[in-house]
N, C-alpha and C. Protein backbone atom coordinates (compact mmCIF):
# COMPACT_ATOMS: atom_id res chain seq x y z
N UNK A 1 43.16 -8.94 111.80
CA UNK A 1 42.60 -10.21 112.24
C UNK A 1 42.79 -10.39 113.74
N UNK A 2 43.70 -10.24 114.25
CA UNK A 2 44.32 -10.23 115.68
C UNK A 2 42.83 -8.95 116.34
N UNK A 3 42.92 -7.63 115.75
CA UNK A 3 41.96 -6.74 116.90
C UNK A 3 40.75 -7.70 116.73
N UNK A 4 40.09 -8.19 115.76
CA UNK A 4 38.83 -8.87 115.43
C UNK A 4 38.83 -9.94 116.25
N UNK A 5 39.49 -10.63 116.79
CA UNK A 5 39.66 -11.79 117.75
C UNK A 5 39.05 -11.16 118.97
N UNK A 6 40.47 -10.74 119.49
CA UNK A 6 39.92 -9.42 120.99
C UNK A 6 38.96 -9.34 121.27
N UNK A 7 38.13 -8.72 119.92
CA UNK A 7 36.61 -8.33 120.09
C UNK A 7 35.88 -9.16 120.27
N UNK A 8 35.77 -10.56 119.93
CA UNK A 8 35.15 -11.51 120.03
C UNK A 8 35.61 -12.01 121.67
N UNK A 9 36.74 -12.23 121.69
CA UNK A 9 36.66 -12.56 123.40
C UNK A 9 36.34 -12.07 124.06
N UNK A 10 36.19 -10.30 124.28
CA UNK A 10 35.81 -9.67 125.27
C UNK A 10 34.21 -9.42 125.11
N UNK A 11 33.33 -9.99 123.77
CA UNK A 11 32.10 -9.96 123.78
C UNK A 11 31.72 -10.98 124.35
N UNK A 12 32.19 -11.91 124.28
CA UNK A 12 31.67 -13.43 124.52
C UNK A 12 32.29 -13.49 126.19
N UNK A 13 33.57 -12.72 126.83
CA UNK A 13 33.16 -13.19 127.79
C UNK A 13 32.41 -12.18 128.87
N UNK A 14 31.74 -10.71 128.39
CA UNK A 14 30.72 -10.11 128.57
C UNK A 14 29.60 -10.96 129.31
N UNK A 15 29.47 -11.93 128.01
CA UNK A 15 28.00 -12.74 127.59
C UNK A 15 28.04 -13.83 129.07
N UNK A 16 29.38 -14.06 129.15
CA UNK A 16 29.70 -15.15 130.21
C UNK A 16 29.02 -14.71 131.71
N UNK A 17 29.67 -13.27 131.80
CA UNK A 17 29.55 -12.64 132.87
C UNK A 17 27.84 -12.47 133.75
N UNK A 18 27.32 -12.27 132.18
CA UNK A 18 26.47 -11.29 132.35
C UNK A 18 24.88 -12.68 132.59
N UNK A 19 25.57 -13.83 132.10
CA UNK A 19 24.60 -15.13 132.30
C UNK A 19 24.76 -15.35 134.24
N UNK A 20 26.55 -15.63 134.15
CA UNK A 20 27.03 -16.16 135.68
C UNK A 20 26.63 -15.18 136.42
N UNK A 21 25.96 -14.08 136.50
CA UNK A 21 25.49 -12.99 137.33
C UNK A 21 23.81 -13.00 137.55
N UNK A 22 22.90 -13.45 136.41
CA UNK A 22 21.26 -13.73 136.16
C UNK A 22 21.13 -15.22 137.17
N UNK A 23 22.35 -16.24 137.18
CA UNK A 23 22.32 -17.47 137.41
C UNK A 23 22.62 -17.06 139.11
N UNK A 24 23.38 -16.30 139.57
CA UNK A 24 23.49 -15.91 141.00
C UNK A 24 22.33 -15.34 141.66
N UNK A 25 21.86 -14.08 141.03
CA UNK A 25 20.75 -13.24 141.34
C UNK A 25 19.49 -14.90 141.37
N UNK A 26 19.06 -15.45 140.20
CA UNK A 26 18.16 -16.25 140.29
C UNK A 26 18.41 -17.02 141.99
N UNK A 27 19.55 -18.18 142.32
CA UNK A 27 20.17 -18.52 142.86
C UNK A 27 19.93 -17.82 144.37
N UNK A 28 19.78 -16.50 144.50
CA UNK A 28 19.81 -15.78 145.67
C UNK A 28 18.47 -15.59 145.86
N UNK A 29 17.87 -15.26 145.08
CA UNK A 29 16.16 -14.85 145.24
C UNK A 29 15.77 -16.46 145.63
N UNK A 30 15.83 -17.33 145.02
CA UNK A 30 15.41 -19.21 145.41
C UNK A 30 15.85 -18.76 147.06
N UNK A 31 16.94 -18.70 147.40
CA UNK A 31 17.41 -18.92 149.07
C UNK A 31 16.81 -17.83 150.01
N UNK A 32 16.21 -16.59 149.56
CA UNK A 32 15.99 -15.97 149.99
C UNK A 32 14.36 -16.12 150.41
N UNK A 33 13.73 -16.30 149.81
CA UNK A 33 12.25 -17.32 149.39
C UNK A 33 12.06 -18.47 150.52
N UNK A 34 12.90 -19.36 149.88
CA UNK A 34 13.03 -20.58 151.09
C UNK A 34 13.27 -19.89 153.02
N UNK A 35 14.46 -19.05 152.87
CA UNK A 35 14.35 -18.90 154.29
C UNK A 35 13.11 -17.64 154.71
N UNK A 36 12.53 -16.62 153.85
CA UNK A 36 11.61 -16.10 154.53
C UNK A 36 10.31 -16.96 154.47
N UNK A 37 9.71 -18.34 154.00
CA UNK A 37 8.92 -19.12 154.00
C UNK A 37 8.63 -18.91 155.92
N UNK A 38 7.11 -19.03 155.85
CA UNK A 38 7.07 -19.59 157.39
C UNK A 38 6.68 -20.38 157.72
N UNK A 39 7.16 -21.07 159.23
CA UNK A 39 7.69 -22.38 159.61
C UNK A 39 6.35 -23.02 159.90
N UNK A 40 6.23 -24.10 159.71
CA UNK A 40 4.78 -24.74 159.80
C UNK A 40 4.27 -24.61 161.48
N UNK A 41 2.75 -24.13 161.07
CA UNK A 41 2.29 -24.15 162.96
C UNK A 41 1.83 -25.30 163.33
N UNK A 42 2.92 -25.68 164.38
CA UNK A 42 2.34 -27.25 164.51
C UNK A 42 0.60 -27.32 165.18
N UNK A 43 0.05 -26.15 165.04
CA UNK A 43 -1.46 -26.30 165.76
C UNK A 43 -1.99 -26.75 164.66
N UNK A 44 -1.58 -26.67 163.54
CA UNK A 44 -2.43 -27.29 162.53
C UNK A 44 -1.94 -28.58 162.40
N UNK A 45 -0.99 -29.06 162.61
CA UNK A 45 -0.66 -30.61 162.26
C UNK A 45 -1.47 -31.16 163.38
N UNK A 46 -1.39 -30.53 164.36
CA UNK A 46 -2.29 -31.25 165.77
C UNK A 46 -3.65 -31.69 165.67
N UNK A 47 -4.24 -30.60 165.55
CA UNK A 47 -5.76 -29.96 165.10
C UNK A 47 -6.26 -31.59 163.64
N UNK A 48 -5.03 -31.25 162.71
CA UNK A 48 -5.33 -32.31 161.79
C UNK A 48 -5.28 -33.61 162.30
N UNK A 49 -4.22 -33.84 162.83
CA UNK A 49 -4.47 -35.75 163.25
C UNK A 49 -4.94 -36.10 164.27
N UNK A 50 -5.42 -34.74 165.26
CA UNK A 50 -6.33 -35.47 166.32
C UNK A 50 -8.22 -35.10 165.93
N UNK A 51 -8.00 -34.60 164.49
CA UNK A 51 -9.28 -35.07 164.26
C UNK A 51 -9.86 -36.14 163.75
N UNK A 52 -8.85 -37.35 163.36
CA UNK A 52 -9.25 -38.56 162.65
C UNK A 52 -9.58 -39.03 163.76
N UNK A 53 -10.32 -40.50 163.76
CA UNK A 53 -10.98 -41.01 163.78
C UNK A 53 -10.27 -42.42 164.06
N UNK A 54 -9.42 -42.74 165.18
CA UNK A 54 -8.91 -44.60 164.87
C UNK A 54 -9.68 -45.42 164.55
N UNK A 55 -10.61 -45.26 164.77
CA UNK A 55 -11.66 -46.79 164.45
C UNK A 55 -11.52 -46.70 162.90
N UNK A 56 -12.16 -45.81 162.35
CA UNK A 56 -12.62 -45.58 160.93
C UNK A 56 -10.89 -45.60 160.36
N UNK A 57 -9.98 -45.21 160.76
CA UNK A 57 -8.64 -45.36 160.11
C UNK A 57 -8.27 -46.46 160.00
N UNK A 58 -8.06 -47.24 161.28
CA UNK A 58 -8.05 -48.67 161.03
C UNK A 58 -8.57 -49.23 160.16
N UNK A 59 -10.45 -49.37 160.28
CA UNK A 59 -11.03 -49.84 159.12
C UNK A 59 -10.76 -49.91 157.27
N UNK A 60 -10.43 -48.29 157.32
CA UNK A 60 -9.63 -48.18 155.90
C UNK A 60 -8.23 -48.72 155.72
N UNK A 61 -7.49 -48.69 156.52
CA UNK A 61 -5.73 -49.25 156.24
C UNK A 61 -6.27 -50.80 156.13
N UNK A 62 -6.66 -51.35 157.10
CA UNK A 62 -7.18 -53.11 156.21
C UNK A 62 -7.47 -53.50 155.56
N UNK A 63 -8.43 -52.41 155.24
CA UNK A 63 -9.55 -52.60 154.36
C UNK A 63 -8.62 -52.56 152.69
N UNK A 64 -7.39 -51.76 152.62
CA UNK A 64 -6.46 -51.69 152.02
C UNK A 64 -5.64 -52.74 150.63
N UNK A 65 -6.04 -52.41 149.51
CA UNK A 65 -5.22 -53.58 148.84
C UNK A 65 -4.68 -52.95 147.80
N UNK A 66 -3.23 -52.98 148.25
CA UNK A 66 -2.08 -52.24 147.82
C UNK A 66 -1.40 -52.53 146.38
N UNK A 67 -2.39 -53.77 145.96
CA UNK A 67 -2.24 -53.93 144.49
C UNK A 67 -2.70 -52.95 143.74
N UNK A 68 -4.27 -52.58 143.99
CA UNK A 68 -4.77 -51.80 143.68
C UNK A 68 -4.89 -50.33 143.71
N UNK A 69 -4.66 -49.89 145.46
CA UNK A 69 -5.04 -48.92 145.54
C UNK A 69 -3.56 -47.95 146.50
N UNK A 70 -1.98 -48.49 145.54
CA UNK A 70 -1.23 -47.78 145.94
C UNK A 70 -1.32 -46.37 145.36
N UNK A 71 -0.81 -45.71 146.61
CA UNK A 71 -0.86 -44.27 146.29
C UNK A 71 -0.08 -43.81 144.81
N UNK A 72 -0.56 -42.37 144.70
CA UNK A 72 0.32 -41.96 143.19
C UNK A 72 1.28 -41.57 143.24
N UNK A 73 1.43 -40.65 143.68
CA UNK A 73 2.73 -39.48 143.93
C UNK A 73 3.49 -39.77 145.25
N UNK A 74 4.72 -39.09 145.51
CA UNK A 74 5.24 -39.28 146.48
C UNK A 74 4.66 -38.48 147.94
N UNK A 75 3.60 -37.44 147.79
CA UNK A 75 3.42 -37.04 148.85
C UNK A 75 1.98 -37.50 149.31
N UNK A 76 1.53 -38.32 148.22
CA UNK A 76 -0.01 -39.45 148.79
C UNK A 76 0.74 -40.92 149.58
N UNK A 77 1.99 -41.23 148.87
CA UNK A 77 2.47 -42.58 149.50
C UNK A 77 2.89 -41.92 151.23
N UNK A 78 3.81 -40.79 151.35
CA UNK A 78 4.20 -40.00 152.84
C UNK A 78 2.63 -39.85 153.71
N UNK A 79 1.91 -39.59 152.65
CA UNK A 79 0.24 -38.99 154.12
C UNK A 79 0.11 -40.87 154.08
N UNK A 80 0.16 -41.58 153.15
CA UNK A 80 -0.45 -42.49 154.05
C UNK A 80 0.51 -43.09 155.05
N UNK A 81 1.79 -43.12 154.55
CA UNK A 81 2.50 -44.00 155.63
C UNK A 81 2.03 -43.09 157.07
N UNK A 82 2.31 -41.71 156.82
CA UNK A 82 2.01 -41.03 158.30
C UNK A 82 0.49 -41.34 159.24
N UNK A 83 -0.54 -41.80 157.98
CA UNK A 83 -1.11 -42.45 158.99
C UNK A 83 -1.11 -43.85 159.49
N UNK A 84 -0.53 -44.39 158.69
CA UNK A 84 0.07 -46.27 159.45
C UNK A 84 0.56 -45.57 160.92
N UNK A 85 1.63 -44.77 160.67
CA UNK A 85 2.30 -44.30 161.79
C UNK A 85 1.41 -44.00 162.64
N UNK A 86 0.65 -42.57 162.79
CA UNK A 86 -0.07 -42.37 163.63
C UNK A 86 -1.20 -43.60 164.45
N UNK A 87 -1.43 -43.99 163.64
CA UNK A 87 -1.87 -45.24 163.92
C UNK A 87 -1.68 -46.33 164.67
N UNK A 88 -0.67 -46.59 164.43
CA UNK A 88 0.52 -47.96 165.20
C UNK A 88 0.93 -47.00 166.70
N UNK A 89 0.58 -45.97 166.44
CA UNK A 89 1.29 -45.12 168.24
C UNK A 89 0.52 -44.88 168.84
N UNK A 90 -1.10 -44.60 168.24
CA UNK A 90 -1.55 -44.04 168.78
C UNK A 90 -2.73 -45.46 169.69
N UNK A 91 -2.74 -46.13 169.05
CA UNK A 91 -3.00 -47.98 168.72
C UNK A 91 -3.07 -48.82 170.40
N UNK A 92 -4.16 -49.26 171.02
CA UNK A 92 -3.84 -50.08 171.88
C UNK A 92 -2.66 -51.24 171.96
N UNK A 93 -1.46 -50.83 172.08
CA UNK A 93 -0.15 -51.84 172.02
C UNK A 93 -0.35 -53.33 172.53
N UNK A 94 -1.76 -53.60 173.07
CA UNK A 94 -1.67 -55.11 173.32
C UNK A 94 -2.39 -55.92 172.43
N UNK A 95 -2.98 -54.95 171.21
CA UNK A 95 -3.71 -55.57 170.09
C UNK A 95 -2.70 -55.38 168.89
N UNK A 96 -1.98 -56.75 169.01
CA UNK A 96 -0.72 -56.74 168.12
C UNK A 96 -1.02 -57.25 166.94
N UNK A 97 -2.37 -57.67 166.39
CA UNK A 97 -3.03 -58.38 165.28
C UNK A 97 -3.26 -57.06 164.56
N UNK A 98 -3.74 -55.88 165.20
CA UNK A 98 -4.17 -54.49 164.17
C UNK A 98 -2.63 -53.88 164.06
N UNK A 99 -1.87 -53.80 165.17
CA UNK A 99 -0.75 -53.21 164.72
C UNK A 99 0.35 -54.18 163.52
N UNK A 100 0.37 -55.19 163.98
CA UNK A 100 0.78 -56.19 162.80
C UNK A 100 0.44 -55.69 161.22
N UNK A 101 -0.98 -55.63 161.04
CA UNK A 101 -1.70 -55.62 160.16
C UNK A 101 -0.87 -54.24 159.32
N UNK A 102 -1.38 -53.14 160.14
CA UNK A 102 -0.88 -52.34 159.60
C UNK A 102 0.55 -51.69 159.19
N UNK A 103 0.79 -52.70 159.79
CA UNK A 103 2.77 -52.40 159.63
C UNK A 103 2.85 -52.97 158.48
N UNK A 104 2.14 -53.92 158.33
CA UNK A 104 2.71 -54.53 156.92
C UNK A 104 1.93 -53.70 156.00
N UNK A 105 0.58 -52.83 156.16
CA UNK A 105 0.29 -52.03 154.98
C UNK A 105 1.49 -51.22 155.28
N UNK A 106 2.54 -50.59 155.88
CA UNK A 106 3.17 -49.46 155.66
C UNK A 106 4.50 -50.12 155.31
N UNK A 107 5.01 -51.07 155.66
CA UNK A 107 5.83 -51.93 154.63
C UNK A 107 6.02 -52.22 152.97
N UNK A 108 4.34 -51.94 153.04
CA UNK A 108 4.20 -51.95 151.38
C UNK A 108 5.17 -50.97 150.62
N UNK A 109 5.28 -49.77 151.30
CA UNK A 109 5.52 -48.51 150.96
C UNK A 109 7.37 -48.20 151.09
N UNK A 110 8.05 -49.61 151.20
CA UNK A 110 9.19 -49.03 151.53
C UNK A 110 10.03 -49.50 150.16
N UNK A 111 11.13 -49.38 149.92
CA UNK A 111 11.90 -49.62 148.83
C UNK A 111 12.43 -51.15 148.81
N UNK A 112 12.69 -52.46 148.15
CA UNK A 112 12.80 -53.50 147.89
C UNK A 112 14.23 -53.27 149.42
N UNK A 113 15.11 -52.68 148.86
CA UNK A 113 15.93 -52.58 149.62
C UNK A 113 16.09 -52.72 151.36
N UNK A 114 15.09 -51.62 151.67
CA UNK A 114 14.37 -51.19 152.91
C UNK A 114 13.43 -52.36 153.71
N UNK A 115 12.65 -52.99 152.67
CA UNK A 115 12.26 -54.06 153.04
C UNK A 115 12.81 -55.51 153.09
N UNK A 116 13.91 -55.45 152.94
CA UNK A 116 14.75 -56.62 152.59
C UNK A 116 15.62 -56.54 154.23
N UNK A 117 16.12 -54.87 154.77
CA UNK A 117 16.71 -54.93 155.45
C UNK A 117 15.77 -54.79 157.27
N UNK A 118 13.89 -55.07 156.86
CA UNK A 118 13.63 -55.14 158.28
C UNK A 118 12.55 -56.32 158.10
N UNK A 119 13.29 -57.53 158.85
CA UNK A 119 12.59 -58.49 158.63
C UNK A 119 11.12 -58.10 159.57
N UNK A 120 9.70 -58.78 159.22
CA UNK A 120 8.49 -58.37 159.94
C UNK A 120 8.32 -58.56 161.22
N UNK A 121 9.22 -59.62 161.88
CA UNK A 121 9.41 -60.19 162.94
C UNK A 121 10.26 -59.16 163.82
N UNK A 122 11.16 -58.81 163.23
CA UNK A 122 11.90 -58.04 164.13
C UNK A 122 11.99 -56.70 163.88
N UNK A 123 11.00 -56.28 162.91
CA UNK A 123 10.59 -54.95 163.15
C UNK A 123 9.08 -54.70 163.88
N UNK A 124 8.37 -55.74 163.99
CA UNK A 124 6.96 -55.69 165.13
C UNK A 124 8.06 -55.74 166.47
N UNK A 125 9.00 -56.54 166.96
CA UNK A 125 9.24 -56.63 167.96
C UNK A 125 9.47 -55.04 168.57
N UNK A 126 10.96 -54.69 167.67
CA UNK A 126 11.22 -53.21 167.54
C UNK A 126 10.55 -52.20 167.92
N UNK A 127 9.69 -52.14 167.55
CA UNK A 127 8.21 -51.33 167.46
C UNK A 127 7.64 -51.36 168.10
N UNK A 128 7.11 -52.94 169.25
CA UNK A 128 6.28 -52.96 170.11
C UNK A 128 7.25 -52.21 171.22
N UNK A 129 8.84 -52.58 171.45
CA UNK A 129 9.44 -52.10 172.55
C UNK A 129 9.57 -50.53 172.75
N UNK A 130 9.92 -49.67 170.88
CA UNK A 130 9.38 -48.33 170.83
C UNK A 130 8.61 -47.52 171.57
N UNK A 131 7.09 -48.98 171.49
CA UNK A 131 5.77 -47.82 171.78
C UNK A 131 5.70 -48.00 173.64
N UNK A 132 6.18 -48.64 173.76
CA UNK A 132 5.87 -48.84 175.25
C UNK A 132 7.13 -47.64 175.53
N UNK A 133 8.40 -47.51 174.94
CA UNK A 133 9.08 -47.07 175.36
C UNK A 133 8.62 -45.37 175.66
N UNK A 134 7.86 -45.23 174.41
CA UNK A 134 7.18 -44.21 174.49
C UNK A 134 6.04 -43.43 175.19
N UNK A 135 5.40 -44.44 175.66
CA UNK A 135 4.09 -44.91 177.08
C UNK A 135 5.15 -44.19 178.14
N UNK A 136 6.07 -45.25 178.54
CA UNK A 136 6.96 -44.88 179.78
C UNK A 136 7.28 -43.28 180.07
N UNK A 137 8.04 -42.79 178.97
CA UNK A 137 8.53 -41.69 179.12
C UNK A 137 7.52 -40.46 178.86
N UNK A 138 6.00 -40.92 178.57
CA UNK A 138 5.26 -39.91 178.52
C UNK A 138 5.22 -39.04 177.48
N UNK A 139 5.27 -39.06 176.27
CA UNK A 139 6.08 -39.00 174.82
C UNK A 139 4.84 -39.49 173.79
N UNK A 140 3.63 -38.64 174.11
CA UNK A 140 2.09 -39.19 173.46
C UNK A 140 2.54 -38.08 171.94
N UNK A 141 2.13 -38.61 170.99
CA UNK A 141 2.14 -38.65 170.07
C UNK A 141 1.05 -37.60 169.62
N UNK A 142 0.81 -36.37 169.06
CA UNK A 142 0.06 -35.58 168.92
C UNK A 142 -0.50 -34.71 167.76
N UNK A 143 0.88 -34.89 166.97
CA UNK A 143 0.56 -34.55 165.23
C UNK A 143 1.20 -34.89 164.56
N UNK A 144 1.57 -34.53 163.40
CA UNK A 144 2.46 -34.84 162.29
C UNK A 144 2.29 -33.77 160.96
N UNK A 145 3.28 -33.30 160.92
CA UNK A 145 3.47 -31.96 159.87
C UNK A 145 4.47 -32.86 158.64
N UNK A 146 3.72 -32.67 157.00
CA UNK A 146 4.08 -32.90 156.31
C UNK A 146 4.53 -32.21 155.51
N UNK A 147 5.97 -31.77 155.26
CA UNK A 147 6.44 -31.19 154.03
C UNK A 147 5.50 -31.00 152.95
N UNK A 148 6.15 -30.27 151.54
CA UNK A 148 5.69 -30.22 150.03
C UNK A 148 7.00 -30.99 149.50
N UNK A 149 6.94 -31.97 148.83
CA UNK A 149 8.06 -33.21 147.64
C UNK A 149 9.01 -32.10 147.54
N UNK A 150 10.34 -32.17 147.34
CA UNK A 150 11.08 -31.29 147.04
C UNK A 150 12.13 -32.16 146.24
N UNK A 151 11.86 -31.87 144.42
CA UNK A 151 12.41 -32.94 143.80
C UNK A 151 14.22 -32.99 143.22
N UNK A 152 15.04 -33.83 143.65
CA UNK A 152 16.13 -34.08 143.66
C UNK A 152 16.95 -33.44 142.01
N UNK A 153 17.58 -32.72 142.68
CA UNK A 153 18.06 -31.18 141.91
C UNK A 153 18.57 -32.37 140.23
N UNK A 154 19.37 -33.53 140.65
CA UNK A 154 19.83 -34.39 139.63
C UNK A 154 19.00 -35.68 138.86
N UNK A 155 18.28 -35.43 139.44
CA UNK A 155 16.45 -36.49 138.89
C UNK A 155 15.18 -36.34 139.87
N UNK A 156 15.15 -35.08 138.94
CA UNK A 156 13.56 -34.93 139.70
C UNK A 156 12.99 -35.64 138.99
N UNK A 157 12.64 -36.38 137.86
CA UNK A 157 11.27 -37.17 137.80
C UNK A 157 11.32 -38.60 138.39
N UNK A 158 12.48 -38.66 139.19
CA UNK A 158 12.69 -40.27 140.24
C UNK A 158 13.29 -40.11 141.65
N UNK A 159 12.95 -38.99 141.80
CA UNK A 159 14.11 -38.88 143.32
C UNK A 159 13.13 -37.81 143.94
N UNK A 160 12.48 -37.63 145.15
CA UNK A 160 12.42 -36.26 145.71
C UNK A 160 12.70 -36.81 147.56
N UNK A 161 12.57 -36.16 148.28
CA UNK A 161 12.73 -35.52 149.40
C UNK A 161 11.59 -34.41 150.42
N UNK A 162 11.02 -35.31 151.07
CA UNK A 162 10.05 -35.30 152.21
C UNK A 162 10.14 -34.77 153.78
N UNK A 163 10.11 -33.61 154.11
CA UNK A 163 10.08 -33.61 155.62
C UNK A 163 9.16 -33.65 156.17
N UNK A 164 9.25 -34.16 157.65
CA UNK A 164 8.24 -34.60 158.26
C UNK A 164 8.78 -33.86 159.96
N UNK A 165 7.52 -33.01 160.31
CA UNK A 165 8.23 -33.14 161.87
C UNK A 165 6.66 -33.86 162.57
N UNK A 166 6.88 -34.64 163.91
CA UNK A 166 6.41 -35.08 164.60
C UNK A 166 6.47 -34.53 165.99
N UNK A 167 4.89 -34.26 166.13
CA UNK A 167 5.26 -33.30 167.59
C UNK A 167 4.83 -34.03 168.49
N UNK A 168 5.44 -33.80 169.80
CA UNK A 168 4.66 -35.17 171.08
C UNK A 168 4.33 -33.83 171.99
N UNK A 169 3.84 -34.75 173.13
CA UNK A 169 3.39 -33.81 174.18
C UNK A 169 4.16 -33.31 174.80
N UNK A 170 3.92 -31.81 175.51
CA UNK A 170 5.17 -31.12 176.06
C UNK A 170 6.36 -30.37 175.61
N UNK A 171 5.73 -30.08 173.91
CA UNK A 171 6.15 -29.12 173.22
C UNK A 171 7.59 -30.12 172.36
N UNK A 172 7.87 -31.35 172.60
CA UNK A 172 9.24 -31.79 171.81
C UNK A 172 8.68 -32.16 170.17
N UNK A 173 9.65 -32.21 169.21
CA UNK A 173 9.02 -32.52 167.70
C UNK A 173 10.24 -33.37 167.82
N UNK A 174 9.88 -33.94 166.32
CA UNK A 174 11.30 -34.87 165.74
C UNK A 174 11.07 -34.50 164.47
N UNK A 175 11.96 -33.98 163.75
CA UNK A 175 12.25 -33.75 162.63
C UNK A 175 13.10 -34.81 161.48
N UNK A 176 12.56 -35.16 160.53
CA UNK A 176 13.26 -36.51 159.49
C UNK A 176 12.89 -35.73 158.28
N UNK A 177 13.80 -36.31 157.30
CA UNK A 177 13.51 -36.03 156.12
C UNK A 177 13.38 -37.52 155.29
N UNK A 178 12.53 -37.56 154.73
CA UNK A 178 12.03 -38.79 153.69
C UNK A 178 13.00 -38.80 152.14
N UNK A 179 13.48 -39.72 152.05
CA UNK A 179 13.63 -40.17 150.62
C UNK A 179 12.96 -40.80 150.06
N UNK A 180 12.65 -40.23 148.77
CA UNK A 180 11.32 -41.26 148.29
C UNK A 180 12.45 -41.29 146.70
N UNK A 181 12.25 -42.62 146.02
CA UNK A 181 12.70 -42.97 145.16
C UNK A 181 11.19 -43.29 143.68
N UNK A 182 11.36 -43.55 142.61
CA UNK A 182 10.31 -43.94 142.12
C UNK A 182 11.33 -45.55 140.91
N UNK A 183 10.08 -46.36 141.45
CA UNK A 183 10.77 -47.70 141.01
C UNK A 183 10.75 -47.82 139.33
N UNK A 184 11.62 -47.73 138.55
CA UNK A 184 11.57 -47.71 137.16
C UNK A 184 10.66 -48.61 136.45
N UNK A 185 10.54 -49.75 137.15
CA UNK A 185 9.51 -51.03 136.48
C UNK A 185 7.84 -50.76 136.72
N UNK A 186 7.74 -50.53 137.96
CA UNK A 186 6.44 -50.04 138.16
C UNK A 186 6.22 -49.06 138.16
N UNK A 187 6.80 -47.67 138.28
CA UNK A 187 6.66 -46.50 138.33
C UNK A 187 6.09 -46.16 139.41
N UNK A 188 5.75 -47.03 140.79
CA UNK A 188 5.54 -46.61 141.87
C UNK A 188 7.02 -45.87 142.48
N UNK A 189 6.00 -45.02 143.28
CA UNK A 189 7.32 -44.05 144.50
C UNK A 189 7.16 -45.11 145.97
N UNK A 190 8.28 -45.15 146.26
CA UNK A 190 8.91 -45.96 147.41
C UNK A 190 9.66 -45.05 148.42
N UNK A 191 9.60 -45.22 149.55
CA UNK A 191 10.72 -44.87 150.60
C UNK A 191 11.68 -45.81 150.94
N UNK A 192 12.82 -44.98 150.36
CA UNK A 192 14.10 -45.79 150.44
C UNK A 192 15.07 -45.64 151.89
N UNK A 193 14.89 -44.33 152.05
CA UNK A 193 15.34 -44.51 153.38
C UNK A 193 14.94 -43.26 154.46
N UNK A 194 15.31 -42.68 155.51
CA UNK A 194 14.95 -41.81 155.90
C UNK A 194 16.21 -41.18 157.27
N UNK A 195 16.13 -39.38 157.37
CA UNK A 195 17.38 -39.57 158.26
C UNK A 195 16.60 -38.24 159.42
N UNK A 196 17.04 -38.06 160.66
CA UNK A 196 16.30 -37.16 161.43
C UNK A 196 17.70 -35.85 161.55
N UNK A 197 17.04 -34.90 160.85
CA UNK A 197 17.52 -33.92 160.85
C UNK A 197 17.66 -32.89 162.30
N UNK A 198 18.72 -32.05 162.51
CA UNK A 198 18.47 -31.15 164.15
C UNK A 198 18.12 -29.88 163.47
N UNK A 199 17.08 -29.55 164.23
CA UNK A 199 16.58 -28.09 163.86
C UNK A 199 16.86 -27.32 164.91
């Protein structure tokens, strides 16, 4: 009875081995994948948002009713906020009625939380001092490269993770990554918060 035991432990922890080794190899091929991926050419993020159209963008973000026609997924709610964004920068800064406007369509899009913590008043102010700040220093706004959802290893069907780089003129980007949450009651996806990563 005792050798019959043995045998059973040293099969079973074979079995152990031989899983914790498929689970590494898997594990290594995923990281290996990710870093030979190649890095987005920002000529295409360029190419893409300086072919829209502000007039006609504007027209659609107003035209906008977010009861109806919120986005589905988390990476339709990210393209549109990125164009509020592009939008609001790219935007005559002394027509504070369209930038208004559209801040609050991209407000729509943030998490109860998120919106609780930027009142409208003092995030237009914020924003207006931003864009000028951005005028000054010569810091024109030129594309925007959007990640693929990358869903949160511990709830992917309510959690994923968005990068975004933003390139300006003169070769600088800004790199952030998006949290997008999905609200249990409505089942809309929200941005809950967001942090700028160094590349």
């Amino acid at each position: 009875m005792i050798t019959i035991a043995k045998k059973k432990t040293k099969k079973s922890g074979a079995l152990v081995l031989v899983i914790l080794l498929v689970i590494v190899a898997i594990g290594t091929a995923a990281v290996f994948m990710i870093a030979m991926r190649p890095p987005p050419r920002p000529v295409d993020a360029i190419a893409e948002f300086t072919a829209i159209d502000l007039e006609s963008l504007r027209d659609e973000l107003l035209a906008l009713d977010m009861e109806h026609d919120y986005p589905v997924d988390p990476e339709d709610v990210m393209r549109l906020f990125n164009q509020t964004f592009w939008l609001i920068y790219n935007w005559d800064m002394d027509d504070t009625y369209t930038i208004l406007r559209v801040l609050q369509v991209q407000r729509e899009l943030y998490s109860q939380a998120l919106y609780d913590l930027n009142p409208i008043n003092r995030q237009l102010s914020r924003l207006l001092f931003s864009i000028e700040e951005q005028h000054r220093a010569r810091l024109e706004l030129i594309g925007i490269h959007q990640g693929q959802p990358v869903p949160d290893r511990f709830n992917p069907q309510d959690r994923a993770t968005i990068s975004i780089i933003r390139y300006m003129m003169g070769g600088q980007s800004f790199h952030y990554d998006f949290h997008m949450f999905k609200r249990p009651d409505s089942g809309r996806w929200e941005i809950g918060f967001w942090v700028e990563t160094v590349q």
